[in-house]
N, C-alpha and C. Protein backbone atom coordinates (compact mmCIF):
# COMPACT_ATOMS: atom_id res chain seq x y z
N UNK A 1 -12.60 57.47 32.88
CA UNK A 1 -13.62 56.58 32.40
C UNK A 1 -13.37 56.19 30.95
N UNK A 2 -12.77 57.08 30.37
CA UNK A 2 -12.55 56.57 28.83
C UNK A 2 -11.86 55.91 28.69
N UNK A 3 -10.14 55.55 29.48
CA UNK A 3 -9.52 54.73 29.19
C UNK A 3 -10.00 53.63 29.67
N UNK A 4 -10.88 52.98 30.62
CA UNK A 4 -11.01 51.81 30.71
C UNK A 4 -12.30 51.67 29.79
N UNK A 5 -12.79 51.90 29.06
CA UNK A 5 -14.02 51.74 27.90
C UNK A 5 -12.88 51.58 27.11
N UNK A 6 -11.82 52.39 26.67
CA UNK A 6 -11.00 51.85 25.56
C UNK A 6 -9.96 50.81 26.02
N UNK A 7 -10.19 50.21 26.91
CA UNK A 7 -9.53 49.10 27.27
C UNK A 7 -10.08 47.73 27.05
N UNK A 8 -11.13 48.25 27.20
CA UNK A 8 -12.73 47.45 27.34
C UNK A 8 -12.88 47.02 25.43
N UNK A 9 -12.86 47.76 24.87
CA UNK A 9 -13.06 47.61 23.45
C UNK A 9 -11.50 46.94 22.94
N UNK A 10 -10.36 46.99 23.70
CA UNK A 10 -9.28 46.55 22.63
C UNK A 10 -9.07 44.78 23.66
N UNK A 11 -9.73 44.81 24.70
CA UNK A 11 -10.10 43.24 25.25
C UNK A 11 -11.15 42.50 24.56
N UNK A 12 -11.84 43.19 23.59
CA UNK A 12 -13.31 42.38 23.10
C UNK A 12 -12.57 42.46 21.66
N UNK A 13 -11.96 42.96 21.55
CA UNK A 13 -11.14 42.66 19.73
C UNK A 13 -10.24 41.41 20.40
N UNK A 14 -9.42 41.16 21.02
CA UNK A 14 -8.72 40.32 21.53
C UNK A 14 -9.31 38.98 21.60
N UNK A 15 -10.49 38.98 22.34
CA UNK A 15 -11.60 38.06 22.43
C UNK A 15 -11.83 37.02 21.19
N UNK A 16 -12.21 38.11 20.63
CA UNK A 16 -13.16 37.64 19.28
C UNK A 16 -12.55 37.19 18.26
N UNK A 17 -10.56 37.80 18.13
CA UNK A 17 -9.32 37.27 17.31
C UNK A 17 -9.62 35.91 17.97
N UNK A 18 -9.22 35.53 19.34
CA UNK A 18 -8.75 34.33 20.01
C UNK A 18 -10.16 33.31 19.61
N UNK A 19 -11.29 33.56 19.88
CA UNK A 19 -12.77 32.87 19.34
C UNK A 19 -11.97 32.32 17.58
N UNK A 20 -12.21 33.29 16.99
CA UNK A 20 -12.06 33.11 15.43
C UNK A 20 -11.20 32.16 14.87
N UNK A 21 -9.77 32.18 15.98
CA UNK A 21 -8.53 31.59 15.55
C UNK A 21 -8.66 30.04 15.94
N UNK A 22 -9.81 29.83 17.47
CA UNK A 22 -10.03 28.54 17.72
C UNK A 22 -11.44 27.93 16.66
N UNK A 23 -12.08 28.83 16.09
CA UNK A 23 -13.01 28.46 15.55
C UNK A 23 -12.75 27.67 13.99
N UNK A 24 -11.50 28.89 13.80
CA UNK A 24 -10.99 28.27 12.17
C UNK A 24 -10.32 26.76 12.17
N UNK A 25 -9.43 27.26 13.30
CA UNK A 25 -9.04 25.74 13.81
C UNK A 25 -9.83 24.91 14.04
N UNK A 26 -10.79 24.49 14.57
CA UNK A 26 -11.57 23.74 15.02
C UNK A 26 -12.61 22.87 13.53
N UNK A 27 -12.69 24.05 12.73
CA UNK A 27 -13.21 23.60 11.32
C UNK A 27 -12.03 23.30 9.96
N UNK A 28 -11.16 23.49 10.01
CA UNK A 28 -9.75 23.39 9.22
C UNK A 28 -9.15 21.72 9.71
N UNK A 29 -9.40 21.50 10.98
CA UNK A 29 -9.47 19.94 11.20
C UNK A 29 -10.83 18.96 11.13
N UNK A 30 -11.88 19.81 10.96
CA UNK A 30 -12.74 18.15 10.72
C UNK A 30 -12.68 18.18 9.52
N UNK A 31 -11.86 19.49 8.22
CA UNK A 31 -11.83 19.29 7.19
C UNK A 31 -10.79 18.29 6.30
N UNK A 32 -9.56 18.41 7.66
CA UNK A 32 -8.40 17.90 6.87
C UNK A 32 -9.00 16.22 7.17
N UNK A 33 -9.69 15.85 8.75
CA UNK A 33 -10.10 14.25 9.14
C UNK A 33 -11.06 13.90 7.78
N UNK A 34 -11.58 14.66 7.32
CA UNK A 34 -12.74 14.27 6.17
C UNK A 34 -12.18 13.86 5.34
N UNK A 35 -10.84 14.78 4.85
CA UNK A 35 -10.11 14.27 3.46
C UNK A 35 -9.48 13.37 3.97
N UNK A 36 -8.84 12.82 5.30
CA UNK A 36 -8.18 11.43 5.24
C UNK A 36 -8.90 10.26 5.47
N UNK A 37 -10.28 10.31 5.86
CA UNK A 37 -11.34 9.44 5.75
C UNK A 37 -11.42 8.94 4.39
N UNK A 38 -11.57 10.31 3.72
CA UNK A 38 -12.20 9.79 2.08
C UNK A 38 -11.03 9.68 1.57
N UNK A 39 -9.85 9.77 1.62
CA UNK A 39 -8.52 8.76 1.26
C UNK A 39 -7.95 7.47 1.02
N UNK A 40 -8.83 7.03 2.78
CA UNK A 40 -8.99 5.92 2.94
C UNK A 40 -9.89 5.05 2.47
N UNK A 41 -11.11 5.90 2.38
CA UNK A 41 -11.75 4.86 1.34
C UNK A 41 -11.24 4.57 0.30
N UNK A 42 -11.23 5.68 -0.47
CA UNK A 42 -10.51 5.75 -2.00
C UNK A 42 -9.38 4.38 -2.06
N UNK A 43 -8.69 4.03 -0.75
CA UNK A 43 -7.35 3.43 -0.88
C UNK A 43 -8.39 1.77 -1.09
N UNK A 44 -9.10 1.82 0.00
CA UNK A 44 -9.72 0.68 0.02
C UNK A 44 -10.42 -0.32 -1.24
N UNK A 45 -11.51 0.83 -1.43
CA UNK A 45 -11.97 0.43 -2.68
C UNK A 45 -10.84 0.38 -3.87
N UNK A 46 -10.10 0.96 -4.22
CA UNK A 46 -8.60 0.30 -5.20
C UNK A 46 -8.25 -0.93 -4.73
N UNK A 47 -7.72 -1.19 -3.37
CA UNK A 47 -7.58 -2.47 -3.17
C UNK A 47 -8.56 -3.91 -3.96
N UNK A 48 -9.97 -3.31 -3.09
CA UNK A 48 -11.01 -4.21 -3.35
C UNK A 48 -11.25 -4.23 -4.87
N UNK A 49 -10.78 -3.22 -5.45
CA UNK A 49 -10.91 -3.41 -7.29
C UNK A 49 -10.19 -4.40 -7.65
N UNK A 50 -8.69 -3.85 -7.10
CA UNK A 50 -7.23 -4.78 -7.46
C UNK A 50 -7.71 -6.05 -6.93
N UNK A 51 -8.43 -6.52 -5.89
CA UNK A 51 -8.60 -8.11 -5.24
C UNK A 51 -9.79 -8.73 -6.33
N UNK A 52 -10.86 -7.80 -7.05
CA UNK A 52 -11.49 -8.33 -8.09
C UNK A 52 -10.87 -8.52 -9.28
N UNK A 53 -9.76 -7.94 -9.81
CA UNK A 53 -9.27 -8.01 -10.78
C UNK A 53 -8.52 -9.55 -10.87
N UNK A 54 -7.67 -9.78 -9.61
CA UNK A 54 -7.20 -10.81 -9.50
C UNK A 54 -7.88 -12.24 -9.42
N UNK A 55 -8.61 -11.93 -8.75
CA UNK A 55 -9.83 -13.52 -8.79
C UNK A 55 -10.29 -13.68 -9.87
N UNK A 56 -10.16 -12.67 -10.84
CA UNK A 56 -10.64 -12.86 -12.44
C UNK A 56 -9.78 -13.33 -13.04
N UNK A 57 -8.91 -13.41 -13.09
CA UNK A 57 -7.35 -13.67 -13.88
C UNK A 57 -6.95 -14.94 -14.47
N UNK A 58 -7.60 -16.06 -13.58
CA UNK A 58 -7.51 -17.18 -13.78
C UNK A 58 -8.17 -18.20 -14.82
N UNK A 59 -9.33 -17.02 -14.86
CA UNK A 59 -10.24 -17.18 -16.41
C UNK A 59 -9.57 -16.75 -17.64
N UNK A 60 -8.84 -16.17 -17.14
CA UNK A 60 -8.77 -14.97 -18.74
C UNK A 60 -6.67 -15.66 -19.45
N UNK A 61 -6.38 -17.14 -19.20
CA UNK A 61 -5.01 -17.18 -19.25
C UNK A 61 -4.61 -17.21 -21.03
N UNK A 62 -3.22 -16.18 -20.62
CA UNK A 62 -2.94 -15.67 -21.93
C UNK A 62 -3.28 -14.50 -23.19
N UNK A 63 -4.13 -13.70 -21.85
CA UNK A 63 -4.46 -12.23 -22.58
C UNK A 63 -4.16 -11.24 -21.54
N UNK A 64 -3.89 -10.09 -22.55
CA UNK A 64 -3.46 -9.22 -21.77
C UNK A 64 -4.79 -7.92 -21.12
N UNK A 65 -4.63 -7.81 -19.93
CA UNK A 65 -5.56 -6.77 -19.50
C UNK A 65 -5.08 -5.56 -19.17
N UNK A 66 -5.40 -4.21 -19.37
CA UNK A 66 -5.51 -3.45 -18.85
C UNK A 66 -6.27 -2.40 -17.94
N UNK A 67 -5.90 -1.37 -17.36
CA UNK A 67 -6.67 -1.13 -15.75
C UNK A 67 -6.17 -0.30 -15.61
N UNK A 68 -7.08 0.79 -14.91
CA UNK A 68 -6.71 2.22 -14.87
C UNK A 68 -5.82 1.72 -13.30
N UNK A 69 -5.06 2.64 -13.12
CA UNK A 69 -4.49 3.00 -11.64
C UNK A 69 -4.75 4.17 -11.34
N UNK A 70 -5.14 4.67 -11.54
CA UNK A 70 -5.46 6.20 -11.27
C UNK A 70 -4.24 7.28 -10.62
N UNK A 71 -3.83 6.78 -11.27
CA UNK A 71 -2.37 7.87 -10.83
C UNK A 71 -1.57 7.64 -9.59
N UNK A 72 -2.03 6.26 -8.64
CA UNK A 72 -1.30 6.02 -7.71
C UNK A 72 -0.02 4.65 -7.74
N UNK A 73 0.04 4.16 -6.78
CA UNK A 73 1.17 3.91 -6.77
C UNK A 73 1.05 2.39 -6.31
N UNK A 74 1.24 1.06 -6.64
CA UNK A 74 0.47 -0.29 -5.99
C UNK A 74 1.71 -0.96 -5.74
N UNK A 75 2.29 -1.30 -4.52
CA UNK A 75 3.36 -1.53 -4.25
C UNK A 75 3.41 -3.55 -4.06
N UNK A 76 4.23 -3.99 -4.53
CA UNK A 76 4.14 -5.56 -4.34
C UNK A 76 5.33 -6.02 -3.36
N UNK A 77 4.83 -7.06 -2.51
CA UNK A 77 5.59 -7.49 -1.60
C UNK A 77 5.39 -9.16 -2.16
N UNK A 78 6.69 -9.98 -1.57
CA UNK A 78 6.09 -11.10 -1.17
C UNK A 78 4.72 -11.68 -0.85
N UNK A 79 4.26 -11.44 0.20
CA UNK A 79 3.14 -11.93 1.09
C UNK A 79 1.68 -10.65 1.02
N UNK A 80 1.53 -9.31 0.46
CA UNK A 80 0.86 -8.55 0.72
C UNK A 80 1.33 -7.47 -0.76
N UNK A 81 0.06 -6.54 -1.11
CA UNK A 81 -0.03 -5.47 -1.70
C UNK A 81 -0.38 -4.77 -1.39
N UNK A 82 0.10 -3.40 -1.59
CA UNK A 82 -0.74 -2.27 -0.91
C UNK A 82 -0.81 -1.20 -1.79
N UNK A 83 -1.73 -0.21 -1.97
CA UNK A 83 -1.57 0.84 -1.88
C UNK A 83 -2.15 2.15 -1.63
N UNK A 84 -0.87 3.19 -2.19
CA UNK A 84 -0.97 4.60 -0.93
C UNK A 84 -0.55 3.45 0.34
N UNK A 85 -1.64 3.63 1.50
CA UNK A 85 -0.94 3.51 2.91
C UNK A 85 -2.09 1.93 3.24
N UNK A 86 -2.80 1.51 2.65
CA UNK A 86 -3.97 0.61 2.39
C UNK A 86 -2.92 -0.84 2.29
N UNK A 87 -3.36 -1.90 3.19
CA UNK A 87 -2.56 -3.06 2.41
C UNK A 87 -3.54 -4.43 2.63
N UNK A 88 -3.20 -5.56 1.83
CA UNK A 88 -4.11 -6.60 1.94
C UNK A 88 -2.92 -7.68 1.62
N UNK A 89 -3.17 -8.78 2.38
CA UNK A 89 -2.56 -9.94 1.90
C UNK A 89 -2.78 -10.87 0.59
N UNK A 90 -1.60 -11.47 0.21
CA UNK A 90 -1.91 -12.49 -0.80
C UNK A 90 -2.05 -13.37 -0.88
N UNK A 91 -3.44 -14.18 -1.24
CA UNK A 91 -3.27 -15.59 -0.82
C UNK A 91 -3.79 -16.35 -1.81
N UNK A 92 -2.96 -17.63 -2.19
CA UNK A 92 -3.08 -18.28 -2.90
C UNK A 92 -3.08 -17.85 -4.36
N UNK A 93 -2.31 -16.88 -4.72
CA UNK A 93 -1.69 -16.30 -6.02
C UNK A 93 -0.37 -16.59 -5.86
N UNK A 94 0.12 -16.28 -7.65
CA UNK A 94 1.71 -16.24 -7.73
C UNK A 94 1.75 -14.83 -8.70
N UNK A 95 2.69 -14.10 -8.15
CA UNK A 95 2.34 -12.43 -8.63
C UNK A 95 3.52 -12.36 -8.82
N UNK A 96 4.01 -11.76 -10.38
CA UNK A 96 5.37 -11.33 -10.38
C UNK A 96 5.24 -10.27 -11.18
N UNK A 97 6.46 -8.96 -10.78
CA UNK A 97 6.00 -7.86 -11.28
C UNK A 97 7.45 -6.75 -10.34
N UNK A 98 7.42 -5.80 -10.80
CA UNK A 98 8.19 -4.91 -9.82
C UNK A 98 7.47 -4.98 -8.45
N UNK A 99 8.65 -4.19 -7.85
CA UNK A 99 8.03 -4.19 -6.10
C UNK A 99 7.26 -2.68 -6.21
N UNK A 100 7.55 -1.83 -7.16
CA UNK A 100 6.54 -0.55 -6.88
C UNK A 100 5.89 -0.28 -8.63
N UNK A 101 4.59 -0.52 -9.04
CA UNK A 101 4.12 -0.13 -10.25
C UNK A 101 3.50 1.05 -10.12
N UNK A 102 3.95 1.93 -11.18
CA UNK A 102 3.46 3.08 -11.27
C UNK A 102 2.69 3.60 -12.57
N UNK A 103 2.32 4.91 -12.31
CA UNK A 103 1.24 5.45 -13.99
C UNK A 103 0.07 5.32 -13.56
N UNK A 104 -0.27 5.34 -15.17
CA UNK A 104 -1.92 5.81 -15.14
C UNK A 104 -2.44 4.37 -15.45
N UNK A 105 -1.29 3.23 -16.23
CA UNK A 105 -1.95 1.60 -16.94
C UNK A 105 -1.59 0.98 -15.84
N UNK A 106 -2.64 0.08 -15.31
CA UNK A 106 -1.60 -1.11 -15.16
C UNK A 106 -1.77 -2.21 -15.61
N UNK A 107 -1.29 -2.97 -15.94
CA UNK A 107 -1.25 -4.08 -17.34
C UNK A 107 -0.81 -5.18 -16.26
N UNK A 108 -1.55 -6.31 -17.03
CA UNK A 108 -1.80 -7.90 -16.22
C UNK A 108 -1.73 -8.87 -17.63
N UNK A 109 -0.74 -9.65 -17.63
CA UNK A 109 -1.07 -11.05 -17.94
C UNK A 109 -0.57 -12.29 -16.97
N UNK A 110 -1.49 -13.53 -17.97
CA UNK A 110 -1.72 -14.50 -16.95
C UNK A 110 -1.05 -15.39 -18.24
N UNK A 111 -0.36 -16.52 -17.16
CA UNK A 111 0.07 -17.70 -17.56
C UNK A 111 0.23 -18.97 -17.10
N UNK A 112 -0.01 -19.82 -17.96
CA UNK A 112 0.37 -21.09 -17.09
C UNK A 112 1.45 -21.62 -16.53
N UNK A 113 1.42 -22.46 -15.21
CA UNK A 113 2.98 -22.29 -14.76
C UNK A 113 2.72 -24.42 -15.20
N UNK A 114 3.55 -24.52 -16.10
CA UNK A 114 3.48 -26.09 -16.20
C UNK A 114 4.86 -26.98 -15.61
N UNK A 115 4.95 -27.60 -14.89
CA UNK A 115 6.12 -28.23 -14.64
C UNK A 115 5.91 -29.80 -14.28
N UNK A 116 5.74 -30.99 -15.09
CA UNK A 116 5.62 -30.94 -16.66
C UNK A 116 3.90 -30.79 -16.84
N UNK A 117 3.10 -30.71 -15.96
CA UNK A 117 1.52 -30.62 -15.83
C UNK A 117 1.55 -29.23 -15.61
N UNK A 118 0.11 -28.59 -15.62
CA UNK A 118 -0.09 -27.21 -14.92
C UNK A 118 -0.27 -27.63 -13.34
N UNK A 119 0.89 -26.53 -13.14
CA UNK A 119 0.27 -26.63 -10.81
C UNK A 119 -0.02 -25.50 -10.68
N UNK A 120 -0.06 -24.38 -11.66
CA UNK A 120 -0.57 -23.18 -10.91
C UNK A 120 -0.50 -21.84 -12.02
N UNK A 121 -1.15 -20.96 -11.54
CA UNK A 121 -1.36 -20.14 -12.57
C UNK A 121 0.07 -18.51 -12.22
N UNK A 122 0.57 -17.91 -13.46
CA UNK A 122 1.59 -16.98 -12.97
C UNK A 122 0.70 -15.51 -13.19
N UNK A 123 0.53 -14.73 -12.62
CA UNK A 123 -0.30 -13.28 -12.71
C UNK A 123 1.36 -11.97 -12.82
N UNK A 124 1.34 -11.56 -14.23
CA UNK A 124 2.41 -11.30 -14.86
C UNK A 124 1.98 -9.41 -14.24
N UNK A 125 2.52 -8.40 -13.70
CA UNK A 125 1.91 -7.11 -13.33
C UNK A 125 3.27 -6.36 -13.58
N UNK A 126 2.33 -5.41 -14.40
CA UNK A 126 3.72 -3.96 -14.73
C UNK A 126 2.98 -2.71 -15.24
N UNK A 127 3.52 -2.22 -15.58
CA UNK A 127 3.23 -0.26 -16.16
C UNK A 127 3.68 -0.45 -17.29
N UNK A 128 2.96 0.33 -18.18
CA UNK A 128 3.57 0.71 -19.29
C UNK A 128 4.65 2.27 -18.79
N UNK A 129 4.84 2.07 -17.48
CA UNK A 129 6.56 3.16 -18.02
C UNK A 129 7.41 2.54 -17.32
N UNK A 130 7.48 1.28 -16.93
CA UNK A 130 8.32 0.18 -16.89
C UNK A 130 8.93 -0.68 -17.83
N UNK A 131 10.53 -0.23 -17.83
CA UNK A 131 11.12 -0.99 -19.30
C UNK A 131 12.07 -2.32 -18.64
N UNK A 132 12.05 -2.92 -19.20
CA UNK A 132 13.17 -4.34 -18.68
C UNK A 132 13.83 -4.38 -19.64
N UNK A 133 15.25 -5.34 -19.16
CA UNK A 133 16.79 -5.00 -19.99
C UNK A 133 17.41 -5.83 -19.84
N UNK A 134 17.27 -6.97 -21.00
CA UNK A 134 18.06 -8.26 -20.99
C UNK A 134 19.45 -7.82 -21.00
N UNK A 135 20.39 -8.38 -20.24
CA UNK A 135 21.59 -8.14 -20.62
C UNK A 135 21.94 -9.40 -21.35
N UNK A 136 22.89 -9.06 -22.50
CA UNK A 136 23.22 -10.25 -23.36
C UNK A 136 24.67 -10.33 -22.96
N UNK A 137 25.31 -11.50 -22.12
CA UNK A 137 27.12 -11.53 -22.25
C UNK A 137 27.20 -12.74 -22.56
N UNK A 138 26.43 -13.47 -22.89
CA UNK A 138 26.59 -14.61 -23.93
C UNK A 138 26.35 -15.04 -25.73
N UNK A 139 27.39 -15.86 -26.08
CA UNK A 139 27.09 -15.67 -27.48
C UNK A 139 25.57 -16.58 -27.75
N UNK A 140 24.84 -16.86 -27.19
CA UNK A 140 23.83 -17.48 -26.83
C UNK A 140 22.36 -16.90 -27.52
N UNK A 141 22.61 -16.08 -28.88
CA UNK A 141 21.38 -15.69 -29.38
C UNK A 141 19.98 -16.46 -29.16
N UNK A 142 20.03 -17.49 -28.64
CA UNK A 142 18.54 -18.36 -29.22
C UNK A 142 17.95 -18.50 -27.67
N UNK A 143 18.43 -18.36 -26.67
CA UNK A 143 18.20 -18.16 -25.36
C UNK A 143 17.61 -16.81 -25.19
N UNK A 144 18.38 -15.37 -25.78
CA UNK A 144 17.45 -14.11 -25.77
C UNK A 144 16.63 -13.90 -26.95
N UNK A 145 16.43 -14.63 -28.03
CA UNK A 145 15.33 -14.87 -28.87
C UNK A 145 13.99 -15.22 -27.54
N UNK A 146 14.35 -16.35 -26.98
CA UNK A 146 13.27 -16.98 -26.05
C UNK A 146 12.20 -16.29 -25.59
N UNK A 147 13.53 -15.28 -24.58
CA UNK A 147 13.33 -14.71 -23.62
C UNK A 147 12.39 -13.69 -24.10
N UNK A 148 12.78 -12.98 -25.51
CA UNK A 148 11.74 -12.25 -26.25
C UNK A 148 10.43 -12.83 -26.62
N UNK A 149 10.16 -13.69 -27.15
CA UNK A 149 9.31 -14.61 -27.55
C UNK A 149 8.26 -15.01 -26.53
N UNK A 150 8.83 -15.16 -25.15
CA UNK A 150 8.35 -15.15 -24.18
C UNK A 150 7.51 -14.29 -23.78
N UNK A 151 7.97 -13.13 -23.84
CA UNK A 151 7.49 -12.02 -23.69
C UNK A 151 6.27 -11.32 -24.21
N UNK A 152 5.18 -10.84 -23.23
CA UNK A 152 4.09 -10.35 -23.95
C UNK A 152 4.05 -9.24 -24.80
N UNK A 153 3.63 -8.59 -25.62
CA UNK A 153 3.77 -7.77 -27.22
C UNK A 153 3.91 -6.28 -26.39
N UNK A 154 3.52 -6.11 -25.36
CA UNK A 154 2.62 -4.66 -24.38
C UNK A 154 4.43 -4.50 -23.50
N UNK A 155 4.77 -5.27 -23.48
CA UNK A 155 6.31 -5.19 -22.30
C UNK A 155 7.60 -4.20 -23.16
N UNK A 156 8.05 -3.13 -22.63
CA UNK A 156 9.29 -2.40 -22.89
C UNK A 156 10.03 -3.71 -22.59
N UNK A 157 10.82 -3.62 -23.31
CA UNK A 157 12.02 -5.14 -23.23
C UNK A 157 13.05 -4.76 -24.24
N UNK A 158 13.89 -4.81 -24.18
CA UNK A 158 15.47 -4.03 -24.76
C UNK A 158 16.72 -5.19 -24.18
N UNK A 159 17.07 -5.45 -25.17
CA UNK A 159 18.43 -6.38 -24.94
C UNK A 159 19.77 -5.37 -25.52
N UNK A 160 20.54 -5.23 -24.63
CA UNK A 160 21.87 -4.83 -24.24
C UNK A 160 22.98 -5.96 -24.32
N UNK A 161 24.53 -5.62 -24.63
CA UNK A 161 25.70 -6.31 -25.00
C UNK A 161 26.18 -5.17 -23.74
C-alpha cells in the first residue's frame, strides 16, 4: 500500500510541474503578443509623426528642423518609408536623404526646386552621424566652393583630393 501512495504523490508532483510549465507558457506569450502590439503602435504613431512632420515642410522653406527619432531607425525608399517593420507610402513629395537614417536627431531641410520657375519643393533628410564626402579630382575649386555653399550649416560635409 505504500508504494502505490508513493507513486501516487510522485504522479501529482509530475502533474502540477506539467500544469505550471503550460501555465508559464501560456502567460510568457500573451506577454511577449502585448509587447509586439505595443511595438506596433509605437512604429505607427512614428510614422504618423514622420507623415506630420512632412506635410509641414512646405511652410517652413529654407530652415532647418530638428526631431527626435528616438533611437530607431527610418529607412527611405523610392516610393515608401518605413520604420522598424511599419511602412507608408510617398506621395507627392521629393525626399532626398540616405536610404537608412539613424540616431537620436533627425534633421530636415526644405528647398526650392526652381527650374527656371519653382515646380516643386526638395525635403533635404539626414542624422547628425551622417557625414558626406565631396571627392575633389578636379582643379575646379569654385564648383566645390558651390557645392559647400549649397550646403546647409547642420551637414558633416568634408571634401577629399
Amino acid at each position: 500500500m505504500r508504494k502505490k501512495a508513493a507513486i501516487g504523490v510522485q504522479f501529482n508532483w509530475i502533474f502540477v510541474l506539467i500544469v505550471g510549465g503550460v501555465l508559464l507558457f501560456f502567460f510568457f506569450s500573451i506577454i511577449n503578443k502585448a509587447k509586439e502590439s505595443s511595438d506596433n503602435t509605437v512604429n505607427v504613431k512614428m510614422l504618423d509623426y514622420f507623415e506630420n512632420i512632412l506635410s509641414g515642410t512646405n511652410v517652413k522653406v529654407g530652415t532647418v528642423q530638428n526631431y527626435t527619432l528616438a533611437g530607431g531607425t527610418l529607412e527611405l525608399s523610392s516610393d515608401s518609408y518605413n520604420f522598424q517593420k511599419s511602412s507608408k507610402q510617398i506621395r507627392n513629395k521629393i525626399i532626398f536623404g540616405p536610404n537608412r537614417v539613424q540616431g537620436e536627431k533627425l534633421i530636415m531641410y526644405t528647398d526650392y526646386w526652381s527650374m527656371p520657375y519653382k515646380v516643386d519643393y526638395f525635403i533635404y533628410l539626414t542624422s547628425d552621424e551622417v557625414r558626406y564626402v565631396v571627392v575633389d579630382e578636379t582643379d575646379n575649386r569654385e564648383f566645390i566652393t558651390e557645392i559647400f555653399d549649397m550646403m546647409p550649416e547642420f551637414v558633416n560635409i568634408e571634401s577629399i583630393r
